[in-house]
Protein backbone atom coordinates (compact mmCIF):
# COMPACT_ATOMS: atom_id res chain seq x y z
CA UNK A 1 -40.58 51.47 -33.58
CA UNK A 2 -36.97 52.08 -33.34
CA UNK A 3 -34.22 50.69 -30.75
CA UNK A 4 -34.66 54.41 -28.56
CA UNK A 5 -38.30 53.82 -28.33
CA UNK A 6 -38.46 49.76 -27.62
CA UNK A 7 -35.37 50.41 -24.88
CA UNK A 8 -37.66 53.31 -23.08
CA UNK A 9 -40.82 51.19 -23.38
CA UNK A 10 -39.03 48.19 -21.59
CA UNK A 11 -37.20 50.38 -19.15
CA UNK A 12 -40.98 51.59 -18.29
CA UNK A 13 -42.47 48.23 -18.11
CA UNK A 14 -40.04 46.88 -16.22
CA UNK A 15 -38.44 49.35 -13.64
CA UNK A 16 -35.07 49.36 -15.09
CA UNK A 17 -32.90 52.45 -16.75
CA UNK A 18 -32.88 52.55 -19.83
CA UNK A 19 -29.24 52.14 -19.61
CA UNK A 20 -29.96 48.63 -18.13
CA UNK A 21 -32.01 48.15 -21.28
CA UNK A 22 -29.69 48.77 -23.63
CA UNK A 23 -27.17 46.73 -22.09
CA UNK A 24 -29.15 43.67 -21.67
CA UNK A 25 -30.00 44.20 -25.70
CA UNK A 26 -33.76 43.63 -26.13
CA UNK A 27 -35.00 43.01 -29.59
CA UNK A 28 -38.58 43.30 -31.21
CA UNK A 29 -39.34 39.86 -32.19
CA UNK A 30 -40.80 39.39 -36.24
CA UNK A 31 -43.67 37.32 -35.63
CA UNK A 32 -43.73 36.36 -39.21
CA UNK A 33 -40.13 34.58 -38.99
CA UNK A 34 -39.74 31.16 -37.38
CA UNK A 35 -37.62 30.69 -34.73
CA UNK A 36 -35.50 27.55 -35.76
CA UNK A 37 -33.12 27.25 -33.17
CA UNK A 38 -33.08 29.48 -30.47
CA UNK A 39 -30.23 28.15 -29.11
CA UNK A 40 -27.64 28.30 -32.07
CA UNK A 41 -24.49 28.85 -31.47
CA UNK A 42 -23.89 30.81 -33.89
CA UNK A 43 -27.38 33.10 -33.90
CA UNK A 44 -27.09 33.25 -30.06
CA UNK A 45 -29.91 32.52 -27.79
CA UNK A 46 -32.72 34.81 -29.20
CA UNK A 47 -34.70 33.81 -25.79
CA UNK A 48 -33.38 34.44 -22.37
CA UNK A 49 -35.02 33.65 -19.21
CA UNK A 50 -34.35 36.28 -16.67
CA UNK A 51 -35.97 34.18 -13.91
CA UNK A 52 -33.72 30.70 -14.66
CA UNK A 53 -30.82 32.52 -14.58
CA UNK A 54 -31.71 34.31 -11.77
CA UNK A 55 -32.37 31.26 -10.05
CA UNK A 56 -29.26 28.95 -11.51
CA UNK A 57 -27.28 32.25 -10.24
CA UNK A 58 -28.77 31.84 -6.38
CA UNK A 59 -28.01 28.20 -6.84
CA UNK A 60 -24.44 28.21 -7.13
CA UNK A 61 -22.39 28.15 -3.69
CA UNK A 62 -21.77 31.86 -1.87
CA UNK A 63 -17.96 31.40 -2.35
CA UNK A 64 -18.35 31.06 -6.23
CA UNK A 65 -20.52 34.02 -6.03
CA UNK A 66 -18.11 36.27 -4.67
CA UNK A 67 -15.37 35.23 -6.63
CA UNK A 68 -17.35 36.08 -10.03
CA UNK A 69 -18.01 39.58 -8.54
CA UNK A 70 -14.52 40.20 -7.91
């Protein structure tokens, strides 16, 4: 499957343009390789939660939301 064809099939499961897709940057995970540390520095999370950081976003005060908009 190549990068066109996984951003299309996510943009269809999900709702989103593919341009959203891309952006965001999903990956087809090998299940043959072992996640060591998703959270490596230098790897980069290979996991995100959309929900959490949805959430943690919400969480944080109105003011500080406006000012990271702007």
């Amino acid at each position: 499957m190549t990068q066109a064809e996984v951003d299309r099939a996510v943009a269809r499961a999900t709702g989103e343009s593919v341009r959203t897709i891309q952006r965001l940057g999903f990956l087809i995970a090998d299940p043959d390789s072992e996640l060591t540390d998703p959270d490596d520095e230098e790897l980069g999370p290979y996991v995100l939660d959309w929900d959490e950081l949805e959430r943690e976003r919400l969480e944080r005060p109105l003011t500080q939301r406006v000012l990271e908009a702007a």
